[in-house]
Protein backbone atom coordinates (compact mmCIF):
# COMPACT_ATOMS: atom_id res chain seq x y z
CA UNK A 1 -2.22 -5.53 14.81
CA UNK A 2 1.48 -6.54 14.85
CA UNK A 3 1.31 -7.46 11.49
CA UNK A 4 0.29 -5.02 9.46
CA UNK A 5 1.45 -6.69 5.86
CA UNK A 6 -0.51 -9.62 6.56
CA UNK A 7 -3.92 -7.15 7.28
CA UNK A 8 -2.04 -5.26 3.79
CA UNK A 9 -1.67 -8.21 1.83
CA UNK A 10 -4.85 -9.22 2.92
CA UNK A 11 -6.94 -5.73 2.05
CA UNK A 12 -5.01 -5.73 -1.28
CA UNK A 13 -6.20 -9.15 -2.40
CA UNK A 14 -9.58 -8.44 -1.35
CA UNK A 15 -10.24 -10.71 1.21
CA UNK A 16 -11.93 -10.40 4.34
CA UNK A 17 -10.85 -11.86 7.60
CA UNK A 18 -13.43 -15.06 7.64
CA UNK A 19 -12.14 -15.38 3.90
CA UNK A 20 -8.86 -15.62 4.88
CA UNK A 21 -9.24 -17.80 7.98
CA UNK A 22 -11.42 -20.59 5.78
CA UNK A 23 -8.74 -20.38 3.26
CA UNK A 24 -6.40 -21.13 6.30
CA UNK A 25 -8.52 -23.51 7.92
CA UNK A 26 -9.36 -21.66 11.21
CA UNK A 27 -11.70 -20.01 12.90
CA UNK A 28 -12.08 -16.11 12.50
CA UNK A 29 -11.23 -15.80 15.82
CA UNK A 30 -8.19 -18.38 15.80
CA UNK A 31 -6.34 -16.00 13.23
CA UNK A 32 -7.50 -12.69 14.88
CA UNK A 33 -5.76 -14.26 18.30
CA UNK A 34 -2.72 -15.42 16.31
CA UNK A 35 -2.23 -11.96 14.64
CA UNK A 36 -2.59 -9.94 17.40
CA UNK A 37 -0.88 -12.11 19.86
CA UNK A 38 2.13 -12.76 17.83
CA UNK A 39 1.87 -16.58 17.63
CA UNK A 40 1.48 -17.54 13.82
CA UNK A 41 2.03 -21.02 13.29
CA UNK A 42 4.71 -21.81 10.55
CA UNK A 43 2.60 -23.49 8.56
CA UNK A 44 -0.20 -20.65 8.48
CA UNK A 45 2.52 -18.44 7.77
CA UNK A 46 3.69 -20.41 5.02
CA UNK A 47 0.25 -20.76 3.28
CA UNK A 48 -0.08 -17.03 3.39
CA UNK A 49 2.65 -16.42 1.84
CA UNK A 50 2.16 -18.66 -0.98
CA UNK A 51 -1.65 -17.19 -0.90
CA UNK A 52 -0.16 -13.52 -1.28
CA UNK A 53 3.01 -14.55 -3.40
CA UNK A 54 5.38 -12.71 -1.53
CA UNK A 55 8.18 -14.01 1.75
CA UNK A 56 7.22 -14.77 5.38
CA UNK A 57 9.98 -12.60 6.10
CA UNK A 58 7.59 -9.57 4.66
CA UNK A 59 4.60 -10.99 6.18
CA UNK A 60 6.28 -10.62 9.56
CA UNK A 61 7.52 -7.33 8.59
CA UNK A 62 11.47 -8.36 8.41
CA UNK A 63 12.20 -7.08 5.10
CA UNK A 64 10.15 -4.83 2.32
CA UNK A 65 8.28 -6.23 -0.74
CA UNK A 66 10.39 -6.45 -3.89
C-alpha cells in the first residue's frame, strides 16, 4: 500500500477495511483503489484524519505522529 499510516491507523483503531469504507461512505473496493493508487480525495482524507485524530500530513506519510 502507499499508505501505510492509514492501513496503521486503521489496524490500531480496530477497524477493518469495509468498516472503514462505510464510515467513509464508499465501497470496499473504492478505498482499496484510492489507497493503492494514490488518489485520496481531500475530503476522505480529511474524515480520516478526524476519525484517527491525528494530521493528513501523517496519513500521507509527510511527517511522524506527535
Amino acid at each position: 500500500m502507499k499508505y501505510p499510516n492509514i492501513d496503521a491507523e486503521r489496524s490500531r483503531n480496530g477497524l477493518s477495511l469495509d468498516e472503514l469504507s462505510s464510515i467513509l461512505g464508499v465501497t470496499r473496493k473504492t478505498l482499496y483503489n484510492w489507497m493503492n493508487k494514490g488518489r485520496i480525495p481531500t475530503a476522505a482524507l480529511e474524515k480520516m484524519a478526524q476519525v484517527f485524530d491525528c494530521s493528513i500530513d501523517y496519513l500521507l506519510g509527510r511527517k511522524q505522529m506527535n
